[in-house]
N, C-alpha and C. Protein backbone atom coordinates (compact mmCIF):
# COMPACT_ATOMS: atom_id res chain seq x y z
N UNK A 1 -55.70 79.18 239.51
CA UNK A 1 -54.37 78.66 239.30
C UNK A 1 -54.17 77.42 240.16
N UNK A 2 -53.74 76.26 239.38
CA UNK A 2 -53.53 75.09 240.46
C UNK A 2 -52.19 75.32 241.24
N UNK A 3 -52.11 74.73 241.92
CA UNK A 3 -51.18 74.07 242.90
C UNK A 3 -50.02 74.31 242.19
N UNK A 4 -48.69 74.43 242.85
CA UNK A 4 -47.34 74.01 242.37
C UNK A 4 -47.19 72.36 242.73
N UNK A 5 -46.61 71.83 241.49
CA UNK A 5 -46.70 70.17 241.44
C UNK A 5 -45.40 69.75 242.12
N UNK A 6 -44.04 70.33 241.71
CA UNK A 6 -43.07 69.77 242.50
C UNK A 6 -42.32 69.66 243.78
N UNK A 7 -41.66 68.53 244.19
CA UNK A 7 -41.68 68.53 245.88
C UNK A 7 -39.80 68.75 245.64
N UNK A 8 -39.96 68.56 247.41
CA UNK A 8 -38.32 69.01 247.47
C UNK A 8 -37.78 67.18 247.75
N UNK A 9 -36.40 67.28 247.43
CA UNK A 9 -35.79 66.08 247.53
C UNK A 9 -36.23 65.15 249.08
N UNK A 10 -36.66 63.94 248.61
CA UNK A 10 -37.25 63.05 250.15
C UNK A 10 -36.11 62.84 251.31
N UNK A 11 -35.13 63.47 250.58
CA UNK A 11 -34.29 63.24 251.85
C UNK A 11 -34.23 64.53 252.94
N UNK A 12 -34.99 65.43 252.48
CA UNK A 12 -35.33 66.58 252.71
C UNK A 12 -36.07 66.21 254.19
N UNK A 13 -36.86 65.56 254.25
CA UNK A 13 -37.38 64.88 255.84
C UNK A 13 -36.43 64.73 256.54
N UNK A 14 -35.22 63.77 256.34
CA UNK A 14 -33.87 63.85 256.94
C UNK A 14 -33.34 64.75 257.77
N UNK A 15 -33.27 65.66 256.62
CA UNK A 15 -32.55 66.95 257.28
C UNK A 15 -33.21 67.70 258.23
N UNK A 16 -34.34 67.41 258.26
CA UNK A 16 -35.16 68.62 258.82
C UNK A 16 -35.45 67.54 260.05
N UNK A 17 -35.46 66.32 260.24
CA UNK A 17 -35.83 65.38 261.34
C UNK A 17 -34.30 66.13 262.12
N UNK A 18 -32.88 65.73 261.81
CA UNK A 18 -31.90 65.67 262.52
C UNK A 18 -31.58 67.59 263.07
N UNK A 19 -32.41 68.48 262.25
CA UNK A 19 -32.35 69.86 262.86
C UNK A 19 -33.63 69.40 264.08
N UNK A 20 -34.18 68.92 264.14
CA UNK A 20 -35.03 68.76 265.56
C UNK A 20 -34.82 68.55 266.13
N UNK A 21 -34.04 67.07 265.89
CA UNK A 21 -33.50 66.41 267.20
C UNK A 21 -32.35 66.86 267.52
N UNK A 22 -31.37 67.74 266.85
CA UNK A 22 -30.25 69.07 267.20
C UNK A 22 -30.84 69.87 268.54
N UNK A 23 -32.22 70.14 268.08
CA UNK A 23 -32.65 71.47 269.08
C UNK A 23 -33.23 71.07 270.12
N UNK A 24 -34.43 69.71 270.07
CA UNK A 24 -34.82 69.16 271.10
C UNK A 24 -33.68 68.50 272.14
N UNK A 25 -33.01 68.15 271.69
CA UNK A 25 -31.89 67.17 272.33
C UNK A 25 -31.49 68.57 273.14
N UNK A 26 -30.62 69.54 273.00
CA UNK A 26 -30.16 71.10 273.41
C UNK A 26 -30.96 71.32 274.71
N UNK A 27 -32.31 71.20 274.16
CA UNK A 27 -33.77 72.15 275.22
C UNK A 27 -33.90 71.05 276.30
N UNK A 28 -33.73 69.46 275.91
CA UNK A 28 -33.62 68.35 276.94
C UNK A 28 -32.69 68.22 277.74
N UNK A 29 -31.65 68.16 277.22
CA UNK A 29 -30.24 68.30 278.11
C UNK A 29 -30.22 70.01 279.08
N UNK A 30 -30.88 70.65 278.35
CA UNK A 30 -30.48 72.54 279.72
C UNK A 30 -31.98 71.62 280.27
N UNK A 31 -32.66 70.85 280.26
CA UNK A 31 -34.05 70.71 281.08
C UNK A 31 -33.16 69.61 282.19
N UNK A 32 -32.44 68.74 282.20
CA UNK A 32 -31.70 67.80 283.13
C UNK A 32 -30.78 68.51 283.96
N UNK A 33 -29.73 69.23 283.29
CA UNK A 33 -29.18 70.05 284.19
C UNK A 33 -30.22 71.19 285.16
N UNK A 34 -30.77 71.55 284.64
CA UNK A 34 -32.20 72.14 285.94
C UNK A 34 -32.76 71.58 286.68
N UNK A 35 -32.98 69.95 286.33
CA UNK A 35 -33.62 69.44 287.05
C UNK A 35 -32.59 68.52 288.77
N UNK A 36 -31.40 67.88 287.84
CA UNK A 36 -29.97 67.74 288.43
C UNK A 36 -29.64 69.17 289.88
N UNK A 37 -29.53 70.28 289.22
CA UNK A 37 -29.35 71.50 289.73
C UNK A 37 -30.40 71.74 291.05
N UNK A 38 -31.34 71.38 290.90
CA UNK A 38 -32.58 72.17 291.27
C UNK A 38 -32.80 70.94 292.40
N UNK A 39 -33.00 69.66 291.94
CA UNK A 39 -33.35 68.80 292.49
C UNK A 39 -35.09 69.01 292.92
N UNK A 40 -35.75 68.81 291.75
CA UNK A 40 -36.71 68.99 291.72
C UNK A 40 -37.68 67.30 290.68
N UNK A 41 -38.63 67.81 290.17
CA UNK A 41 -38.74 67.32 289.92
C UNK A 41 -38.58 66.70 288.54
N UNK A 42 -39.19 65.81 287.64
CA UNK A 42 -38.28 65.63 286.32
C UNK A 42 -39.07 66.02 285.34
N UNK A 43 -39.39 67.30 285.31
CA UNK A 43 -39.83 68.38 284.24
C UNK A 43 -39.28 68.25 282.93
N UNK A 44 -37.85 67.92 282.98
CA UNK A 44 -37.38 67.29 281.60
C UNK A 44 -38.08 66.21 280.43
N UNK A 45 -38.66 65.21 281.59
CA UNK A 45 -39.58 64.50 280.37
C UNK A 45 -40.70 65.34 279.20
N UNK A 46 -40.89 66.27 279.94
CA UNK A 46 -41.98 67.08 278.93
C UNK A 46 -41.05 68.11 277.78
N UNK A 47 -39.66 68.53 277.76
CA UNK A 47 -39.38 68.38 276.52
C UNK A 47 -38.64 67.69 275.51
N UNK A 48 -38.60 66.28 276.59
CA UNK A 48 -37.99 65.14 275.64
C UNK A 48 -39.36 64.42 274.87
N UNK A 49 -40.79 64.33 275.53
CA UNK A 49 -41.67 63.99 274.90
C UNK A 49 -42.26 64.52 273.66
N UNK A 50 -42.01 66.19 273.97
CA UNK A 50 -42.59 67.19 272.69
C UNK A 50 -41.75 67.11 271.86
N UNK A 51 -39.92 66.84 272.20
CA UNK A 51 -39.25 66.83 271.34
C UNK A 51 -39.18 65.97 270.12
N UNK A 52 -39.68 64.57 271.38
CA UNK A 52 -39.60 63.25 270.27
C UNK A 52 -40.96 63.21 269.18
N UNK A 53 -42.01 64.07 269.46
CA UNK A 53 -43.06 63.67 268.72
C UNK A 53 -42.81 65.03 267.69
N UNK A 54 -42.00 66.37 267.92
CA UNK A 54 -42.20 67.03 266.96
C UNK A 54 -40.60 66.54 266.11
N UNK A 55 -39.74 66.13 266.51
CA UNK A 55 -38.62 65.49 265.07
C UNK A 55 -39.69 64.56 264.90
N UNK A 56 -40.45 63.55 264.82
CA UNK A 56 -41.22 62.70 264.15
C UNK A 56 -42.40 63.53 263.11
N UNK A 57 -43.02 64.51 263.79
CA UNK A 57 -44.03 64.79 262.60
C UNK A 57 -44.08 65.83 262.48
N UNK A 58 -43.07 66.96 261.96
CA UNK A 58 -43.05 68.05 261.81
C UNK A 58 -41.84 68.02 260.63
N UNK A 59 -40.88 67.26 260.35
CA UNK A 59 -40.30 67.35 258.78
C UNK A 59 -41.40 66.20 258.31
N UNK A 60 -42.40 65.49 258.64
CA UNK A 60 -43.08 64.87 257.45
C UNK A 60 -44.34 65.63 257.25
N UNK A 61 -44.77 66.28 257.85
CA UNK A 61 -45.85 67.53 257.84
C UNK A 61 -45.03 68.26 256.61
N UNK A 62 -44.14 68.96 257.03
CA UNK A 62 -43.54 70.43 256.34
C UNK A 62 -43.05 70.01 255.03
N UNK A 63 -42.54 68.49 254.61
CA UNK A 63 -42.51 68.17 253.58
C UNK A 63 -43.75 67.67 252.49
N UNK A 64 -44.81 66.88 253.14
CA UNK A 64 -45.73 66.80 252.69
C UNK A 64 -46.57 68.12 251.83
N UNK A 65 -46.20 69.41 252.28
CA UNK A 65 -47.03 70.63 252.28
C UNK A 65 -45.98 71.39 251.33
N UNK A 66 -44.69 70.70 251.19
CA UNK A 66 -43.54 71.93 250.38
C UNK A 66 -44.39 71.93 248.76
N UNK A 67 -44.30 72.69 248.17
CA UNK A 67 -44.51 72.55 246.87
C UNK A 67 -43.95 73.98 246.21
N UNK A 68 -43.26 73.69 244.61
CA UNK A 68 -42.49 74.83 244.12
C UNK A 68 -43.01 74.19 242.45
N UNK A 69 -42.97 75.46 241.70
CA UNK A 69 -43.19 75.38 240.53
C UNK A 69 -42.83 76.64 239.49
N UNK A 70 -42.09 76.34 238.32
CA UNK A 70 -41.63 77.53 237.25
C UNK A 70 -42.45 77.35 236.62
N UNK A 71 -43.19 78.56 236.01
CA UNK A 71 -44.47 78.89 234.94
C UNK A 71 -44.09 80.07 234.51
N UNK A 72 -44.93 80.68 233.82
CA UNK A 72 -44.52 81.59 232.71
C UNK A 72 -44.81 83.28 233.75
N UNK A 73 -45.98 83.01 234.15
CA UNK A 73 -45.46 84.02 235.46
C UNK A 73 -44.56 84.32 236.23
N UNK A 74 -43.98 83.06 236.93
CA UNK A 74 -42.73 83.67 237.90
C UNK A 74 -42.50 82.01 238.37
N UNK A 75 -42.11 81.88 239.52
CA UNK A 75 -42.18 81.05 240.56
C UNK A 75 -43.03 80.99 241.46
N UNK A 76 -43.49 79.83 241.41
CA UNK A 76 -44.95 79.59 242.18
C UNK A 76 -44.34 78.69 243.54
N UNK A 77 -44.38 79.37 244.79
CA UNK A 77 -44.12 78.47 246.24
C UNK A 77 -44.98 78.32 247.09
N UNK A 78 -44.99 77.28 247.43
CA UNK A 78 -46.46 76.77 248.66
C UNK A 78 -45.43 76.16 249.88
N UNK A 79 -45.53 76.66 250.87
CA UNK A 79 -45.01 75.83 252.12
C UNK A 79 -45.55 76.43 253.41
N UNK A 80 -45.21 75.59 254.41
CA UNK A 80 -45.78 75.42 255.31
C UNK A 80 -45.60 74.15 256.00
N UNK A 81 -46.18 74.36 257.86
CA UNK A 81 -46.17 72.69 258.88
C UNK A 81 -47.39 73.17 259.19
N UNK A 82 -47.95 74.25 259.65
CA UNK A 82 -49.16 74.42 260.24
C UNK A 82 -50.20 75.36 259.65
N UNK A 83 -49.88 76.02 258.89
CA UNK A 83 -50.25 77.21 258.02
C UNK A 83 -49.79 77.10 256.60
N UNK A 84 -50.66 77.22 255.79
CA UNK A 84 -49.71 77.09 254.60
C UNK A 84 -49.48 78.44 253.84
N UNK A 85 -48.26 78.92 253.04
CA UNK A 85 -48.56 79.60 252.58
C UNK A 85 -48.38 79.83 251.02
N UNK A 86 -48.50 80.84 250.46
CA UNK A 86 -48.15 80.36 249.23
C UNK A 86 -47.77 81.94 248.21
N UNK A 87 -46.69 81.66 247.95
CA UNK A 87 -46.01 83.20 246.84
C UNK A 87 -45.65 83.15 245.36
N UNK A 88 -46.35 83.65 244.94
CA UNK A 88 -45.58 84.00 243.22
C UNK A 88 -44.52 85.00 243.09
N UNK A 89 -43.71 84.74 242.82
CA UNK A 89 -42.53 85.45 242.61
C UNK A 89 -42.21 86.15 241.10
N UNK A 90 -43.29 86.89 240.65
CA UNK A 90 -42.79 87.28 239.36
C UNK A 90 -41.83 87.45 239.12
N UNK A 91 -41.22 87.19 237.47
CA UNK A 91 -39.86 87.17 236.65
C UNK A 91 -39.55 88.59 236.73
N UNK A 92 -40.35 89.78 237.19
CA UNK A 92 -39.82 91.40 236.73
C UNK A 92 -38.94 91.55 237.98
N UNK A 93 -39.39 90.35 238.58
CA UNK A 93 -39.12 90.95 240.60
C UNK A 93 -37.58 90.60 240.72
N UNK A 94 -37.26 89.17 240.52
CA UNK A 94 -36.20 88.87 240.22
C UNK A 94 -34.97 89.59 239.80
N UNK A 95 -34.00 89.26 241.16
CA UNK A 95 -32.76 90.81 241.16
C UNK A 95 -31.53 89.59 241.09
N UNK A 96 -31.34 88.55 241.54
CA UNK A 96 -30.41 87.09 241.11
C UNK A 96 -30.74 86.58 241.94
N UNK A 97 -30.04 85.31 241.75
CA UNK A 97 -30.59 83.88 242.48
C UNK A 97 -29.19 83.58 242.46
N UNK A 98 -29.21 82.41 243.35
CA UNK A 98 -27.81 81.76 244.08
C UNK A 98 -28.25 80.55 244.73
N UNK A 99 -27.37 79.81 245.33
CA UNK A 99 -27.32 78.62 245.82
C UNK A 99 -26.19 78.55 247.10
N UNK A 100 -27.20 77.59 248.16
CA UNK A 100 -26.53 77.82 249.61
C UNK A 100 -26.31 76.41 249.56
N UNK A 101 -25.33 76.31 250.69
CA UNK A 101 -25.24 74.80 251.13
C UNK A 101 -24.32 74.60 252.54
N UNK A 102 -25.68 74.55 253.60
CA UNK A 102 -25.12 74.44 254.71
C UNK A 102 -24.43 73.11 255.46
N UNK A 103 -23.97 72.35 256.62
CA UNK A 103 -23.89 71.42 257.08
C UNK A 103 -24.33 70.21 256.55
N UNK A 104 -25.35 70.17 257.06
CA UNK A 104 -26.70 69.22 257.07
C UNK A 104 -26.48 68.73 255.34
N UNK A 105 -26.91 69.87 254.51
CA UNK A 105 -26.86 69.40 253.33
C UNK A 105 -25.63 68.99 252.55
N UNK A 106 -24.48 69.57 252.87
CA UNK A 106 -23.32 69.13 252.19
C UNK A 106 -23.44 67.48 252.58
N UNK A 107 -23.43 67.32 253.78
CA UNK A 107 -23.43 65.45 254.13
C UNK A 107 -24.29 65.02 253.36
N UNK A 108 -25.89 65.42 253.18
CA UNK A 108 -26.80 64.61 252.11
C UNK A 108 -26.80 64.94 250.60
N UNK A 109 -25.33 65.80 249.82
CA UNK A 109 -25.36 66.43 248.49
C UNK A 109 -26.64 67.13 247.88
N UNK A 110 -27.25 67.96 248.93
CA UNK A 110 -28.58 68.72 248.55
C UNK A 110 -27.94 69.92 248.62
N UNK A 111 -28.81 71.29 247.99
CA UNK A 111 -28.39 72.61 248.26
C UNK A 111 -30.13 73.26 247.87
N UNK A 112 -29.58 74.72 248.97
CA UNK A 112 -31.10 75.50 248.65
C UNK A 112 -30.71 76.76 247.74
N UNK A 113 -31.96 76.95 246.77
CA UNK A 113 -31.77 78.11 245.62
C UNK A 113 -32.72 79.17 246.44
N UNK A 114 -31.87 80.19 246.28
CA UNK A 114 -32.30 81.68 247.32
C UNK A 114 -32.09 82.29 245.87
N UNK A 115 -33.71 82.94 245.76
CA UNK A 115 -34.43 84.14 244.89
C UNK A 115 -34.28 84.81 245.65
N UNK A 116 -33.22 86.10 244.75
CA UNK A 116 -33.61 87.57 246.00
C UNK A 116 -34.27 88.50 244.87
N UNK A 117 -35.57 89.21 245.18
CA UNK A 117 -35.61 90.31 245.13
C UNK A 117 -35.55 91.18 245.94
N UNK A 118 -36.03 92.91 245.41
CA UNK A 118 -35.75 93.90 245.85
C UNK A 118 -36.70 94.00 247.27
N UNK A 119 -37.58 92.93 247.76
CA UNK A 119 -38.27 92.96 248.95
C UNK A 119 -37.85 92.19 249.78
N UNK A 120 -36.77 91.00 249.32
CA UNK A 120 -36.20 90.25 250.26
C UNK A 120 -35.60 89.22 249.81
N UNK A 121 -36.04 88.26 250.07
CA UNK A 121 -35.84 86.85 249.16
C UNK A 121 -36.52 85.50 249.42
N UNK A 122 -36.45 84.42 248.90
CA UNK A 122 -37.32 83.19 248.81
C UNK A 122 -36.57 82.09 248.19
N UNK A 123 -36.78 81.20 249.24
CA UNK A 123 -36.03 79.79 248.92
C UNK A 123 -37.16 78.45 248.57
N UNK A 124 -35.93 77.43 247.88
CA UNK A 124 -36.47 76.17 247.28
C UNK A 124 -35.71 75.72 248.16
N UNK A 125 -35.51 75.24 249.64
CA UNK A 125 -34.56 74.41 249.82
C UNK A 125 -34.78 72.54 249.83
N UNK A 126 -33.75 71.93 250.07
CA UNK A 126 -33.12 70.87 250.03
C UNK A 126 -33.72 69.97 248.49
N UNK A 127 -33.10 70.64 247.62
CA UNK A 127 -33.05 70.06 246.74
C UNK A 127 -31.55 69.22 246.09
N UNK A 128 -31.77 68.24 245.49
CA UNK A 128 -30.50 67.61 244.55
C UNK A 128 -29.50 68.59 244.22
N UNK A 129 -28.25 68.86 244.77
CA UNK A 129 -27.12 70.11 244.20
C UNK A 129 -27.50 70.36 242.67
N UNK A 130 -27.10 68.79 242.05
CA UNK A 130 -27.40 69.31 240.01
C UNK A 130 -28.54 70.18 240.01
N UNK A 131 -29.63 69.47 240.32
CA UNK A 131 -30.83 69.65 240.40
C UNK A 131 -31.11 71.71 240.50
N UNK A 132 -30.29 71.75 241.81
CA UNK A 132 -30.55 73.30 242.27
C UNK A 132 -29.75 74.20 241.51
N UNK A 133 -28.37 73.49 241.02
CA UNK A 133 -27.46 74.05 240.37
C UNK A 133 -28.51 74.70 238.79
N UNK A 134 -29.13 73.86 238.35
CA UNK A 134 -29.53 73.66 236.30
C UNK A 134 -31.01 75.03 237.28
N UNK A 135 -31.26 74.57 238.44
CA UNK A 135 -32.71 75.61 238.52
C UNK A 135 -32.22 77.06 238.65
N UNK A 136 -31.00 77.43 239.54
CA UNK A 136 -30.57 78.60 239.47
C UNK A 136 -30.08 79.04 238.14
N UNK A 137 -29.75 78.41 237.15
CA UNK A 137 -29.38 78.96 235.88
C UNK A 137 -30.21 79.31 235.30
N UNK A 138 -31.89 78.22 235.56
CA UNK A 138 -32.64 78.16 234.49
C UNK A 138 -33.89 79.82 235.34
N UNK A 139 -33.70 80.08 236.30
CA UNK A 139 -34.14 80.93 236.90
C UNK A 139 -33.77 82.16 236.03
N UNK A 140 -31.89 81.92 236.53
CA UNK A 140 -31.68 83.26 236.16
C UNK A 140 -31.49 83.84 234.60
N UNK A 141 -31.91 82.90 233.78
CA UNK A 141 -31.84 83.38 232.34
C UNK A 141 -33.17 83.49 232.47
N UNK A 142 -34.50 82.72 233.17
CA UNK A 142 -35.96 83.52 232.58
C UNK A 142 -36.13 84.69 232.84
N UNK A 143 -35.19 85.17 234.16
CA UNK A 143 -35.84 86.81 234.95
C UNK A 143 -34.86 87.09 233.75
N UNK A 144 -33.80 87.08 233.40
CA UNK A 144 -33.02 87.89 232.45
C UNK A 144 -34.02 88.23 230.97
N UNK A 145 -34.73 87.36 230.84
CA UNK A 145 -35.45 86.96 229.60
C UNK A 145 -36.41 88.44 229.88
N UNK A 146 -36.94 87.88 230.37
CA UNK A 146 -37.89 89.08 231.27
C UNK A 146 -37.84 90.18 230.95
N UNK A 147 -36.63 90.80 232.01
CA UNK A 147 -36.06 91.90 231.67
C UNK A 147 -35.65 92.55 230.26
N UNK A 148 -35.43 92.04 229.53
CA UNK A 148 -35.49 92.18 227.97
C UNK A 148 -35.79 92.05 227.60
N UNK A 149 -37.27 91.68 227.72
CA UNK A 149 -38.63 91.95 227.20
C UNK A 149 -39.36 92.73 227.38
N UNK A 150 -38.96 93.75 229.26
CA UNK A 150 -40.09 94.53 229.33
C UNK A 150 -39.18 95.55 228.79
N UNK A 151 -37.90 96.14 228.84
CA UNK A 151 -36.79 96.87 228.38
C UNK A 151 -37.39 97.07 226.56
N UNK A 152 -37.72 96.33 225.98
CA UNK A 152 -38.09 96.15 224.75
C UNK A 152 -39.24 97.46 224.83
N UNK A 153 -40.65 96.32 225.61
CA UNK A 153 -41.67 96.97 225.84
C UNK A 153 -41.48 98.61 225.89
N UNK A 154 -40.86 99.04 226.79
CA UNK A 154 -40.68 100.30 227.19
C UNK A 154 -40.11 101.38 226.41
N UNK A 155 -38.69 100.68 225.47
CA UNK A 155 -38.38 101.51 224.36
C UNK A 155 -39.96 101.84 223.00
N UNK A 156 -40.48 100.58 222.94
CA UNK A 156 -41.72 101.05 222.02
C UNK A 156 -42.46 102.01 222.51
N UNK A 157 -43.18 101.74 223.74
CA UNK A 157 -43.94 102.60 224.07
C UNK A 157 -43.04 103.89 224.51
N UNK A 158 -42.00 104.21 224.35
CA UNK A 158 -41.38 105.79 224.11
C UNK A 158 -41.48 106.36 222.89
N UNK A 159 -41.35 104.99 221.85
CA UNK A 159 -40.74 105.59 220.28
C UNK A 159 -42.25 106.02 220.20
N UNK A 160 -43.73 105.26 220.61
CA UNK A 160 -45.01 105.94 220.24
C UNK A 160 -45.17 107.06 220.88
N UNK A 161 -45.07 107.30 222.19
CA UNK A 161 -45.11 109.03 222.53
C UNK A 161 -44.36 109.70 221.92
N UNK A 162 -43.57 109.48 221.03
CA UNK A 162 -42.61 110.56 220.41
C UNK A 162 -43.15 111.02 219.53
């Protein structure tokens, strides 16, 4: 089976650069006040350095590596920054789908589509709102499709044991 071909919206680096520099900035500033406090030495540079190099290459890593795809099996997801991984989400598994939209994305008009099944759930995030909006529909009529196909299946194979 190849690859899933489609990526998540490029502004998707964006978002995921300014959640870094949210958290690095946080871990730099409690590292100054320790160092301020302590009067020691300036230990802070080492997580303003890791900070600045992981918002630089860790949303273009994790985007480079996103990949999502609808096929006749299920949903096909590949992601990953350091590990990749990768899940099929069969159409039987499929219990509904929905659409989130936190901070970050309301400012850039992106939203993420959350597949839940009965084991948990699985996201497409930062995609185009339309975009996520037409995929959660088009999701949830294939698992529906699905389902009334294997529902089909199952009444036949009763009417033959009978």
């Amino acid at each position: 089976m190849s690859p899933p071909s489609r990526r998540l919206s490029p502004v998707a680096r964006r978002v995921w650069m300014l959640t870094q520099l949210a958290f690095w900035g946080a871990v730099t500033v409690a590292a100054v006040i320790v160092f301020i406090s302590a009067g020691g030495r300036p230990w802070f540079l080492i997580p303003l350095l890791v900070g600045v190099t992981a918002t630089i290459s860790v949303p273009r890593l994790r985007w480079a590596r996103w990949r999502w795809d609808i096929n006749e099996e299920g949903i096909d997801i590949q992601h990953g920054t350091l590990a990749i991984n990768r899940t099929l989400v069969p159409w039987v598994r499929v219990q509904h789908v929905d659409t989130r939209r936190g901070l970050f994305e309301q400012a850039f008009g992106l939203s993420t589509v959350v597949v839940h099944t009965a084991a948990g759930s699985h996201t497409i995030p930062l995609l185009p709102a339309q975009e996520a909006d037409e995929l959660r529909t088009r999701i949830a009529g294939l698992a529906r499709t699905e389902e009334v196909a294997d529902a089909g299946l199952e009444r036949a194979d009763a009417d033959v044991g009978a």
